[in-house]
Protein backbone atom coordinates (compact mmCIF):
# COMPACT_ATOMS: atom_id res chain seq x y z
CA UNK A 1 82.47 -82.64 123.07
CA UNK A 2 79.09 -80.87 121.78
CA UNK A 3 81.64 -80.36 118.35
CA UNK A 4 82.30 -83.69 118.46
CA UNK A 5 78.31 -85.13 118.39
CA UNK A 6 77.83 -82.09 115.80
CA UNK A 7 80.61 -83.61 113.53
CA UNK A 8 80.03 -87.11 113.79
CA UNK A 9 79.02 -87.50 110.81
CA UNK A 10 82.23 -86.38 109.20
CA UNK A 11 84.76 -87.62 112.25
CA UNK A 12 87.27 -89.29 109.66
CA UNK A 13 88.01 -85.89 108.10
CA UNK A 14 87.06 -83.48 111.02
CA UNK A 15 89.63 -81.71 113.29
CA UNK A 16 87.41 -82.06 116.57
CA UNK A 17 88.60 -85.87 116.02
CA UNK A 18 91.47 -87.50 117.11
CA UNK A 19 93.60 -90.33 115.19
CA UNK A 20 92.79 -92.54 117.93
CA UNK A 21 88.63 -91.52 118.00
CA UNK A 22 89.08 -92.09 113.95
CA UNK A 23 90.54 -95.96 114.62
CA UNK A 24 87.53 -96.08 117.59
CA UNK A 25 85.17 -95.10 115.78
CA UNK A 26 86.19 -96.63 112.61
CA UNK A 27 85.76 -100.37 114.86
CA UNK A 28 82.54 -99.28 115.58
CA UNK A 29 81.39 -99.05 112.48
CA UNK A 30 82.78 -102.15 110.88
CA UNK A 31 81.37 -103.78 114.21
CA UNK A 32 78.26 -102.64 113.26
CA UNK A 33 78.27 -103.79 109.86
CA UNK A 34 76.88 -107.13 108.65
CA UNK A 35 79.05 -108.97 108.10
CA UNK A 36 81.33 -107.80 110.52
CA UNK A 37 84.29 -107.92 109.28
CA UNK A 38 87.44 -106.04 110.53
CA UNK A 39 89.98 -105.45 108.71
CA UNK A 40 93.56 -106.41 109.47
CA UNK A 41 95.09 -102.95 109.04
CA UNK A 42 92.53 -101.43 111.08
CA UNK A 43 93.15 -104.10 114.16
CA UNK A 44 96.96 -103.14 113.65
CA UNK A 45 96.02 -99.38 114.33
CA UNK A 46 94.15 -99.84 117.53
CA UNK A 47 96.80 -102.51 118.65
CA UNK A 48 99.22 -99.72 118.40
CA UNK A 49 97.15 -97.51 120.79
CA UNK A 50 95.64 -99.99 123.17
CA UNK A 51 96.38 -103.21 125.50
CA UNK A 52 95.15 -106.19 125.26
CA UNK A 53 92.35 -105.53 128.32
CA UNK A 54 91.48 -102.16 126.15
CA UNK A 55 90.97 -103.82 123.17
CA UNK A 56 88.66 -106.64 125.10
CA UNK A 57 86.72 -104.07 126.79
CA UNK A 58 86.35 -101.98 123.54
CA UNK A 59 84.99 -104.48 121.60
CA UNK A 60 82.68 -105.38 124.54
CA UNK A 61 80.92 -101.49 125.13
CA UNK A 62 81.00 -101.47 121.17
CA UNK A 63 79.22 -105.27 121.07
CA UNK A 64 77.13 -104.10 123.99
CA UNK A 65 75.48 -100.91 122.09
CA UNK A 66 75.26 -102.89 118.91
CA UNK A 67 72.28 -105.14 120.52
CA UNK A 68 70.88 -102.77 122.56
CA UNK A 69 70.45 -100.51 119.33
CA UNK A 70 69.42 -103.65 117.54
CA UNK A 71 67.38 -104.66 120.04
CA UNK A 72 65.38 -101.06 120.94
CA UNK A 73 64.47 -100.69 117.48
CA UNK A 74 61.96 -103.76 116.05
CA UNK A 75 60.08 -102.15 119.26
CA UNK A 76 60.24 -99.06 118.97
CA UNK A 77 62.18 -97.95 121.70
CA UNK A 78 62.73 -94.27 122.09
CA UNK A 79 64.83 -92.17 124.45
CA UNK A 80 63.51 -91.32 127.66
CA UNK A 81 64.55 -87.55 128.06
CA UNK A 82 67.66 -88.11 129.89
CA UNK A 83 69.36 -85.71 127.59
CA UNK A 84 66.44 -83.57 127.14
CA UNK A 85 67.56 -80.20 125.36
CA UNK A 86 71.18 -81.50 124.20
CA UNK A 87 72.15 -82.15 120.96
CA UNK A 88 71.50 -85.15 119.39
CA UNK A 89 71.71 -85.52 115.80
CA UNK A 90 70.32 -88.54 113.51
CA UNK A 91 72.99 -90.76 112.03
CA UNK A 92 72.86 -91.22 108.57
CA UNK A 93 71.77 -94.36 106.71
């Protein structure tokens, strides 16, 4: 897992990565895009890996963590140590 937050960065070509984190995380980011747009081959992908419910819930957590990010950062809202010491690195822009 720690390789996994170290390589995040890079998960569509890195090995700690699975095909099905790629198509998750892949969602995510068009999710997080504006416009969010999601493209047909990419819904085919996770249809092939999850259910219906999956998919539902998916786009929920995904939805969720998209407002709370959006929502934390016009006020400057920080962590509060919960993961003091881990590794956390900055996305990129």
């Amino acid at each position: 897992m720690e390789e996994q937050i170290l390589e995040i960065s890079d998960y569509a070509t890195s090995a700690a990565f699975s095909e099905e984190e790629r198509a998750v995380l892949d969602y995510a980011v068009c999710m997080t895009r504006i416009p969010t747009d999601v493209p047909d081959e990419l819904f085919a992908r996770l249809r092939e890996r999850f259910d219906e419910a999956q998919l539902v819930e998916l786009t929920a957590t995904i939805a969720q963590e998209n407002f709370r990010a959006r929502f934390n950062r016009p006020f400057e809202i920080g962590s509060v140590g919960f993961s003091e010491g881990a590794v956390c690195p900055i996305p990129e822009r």
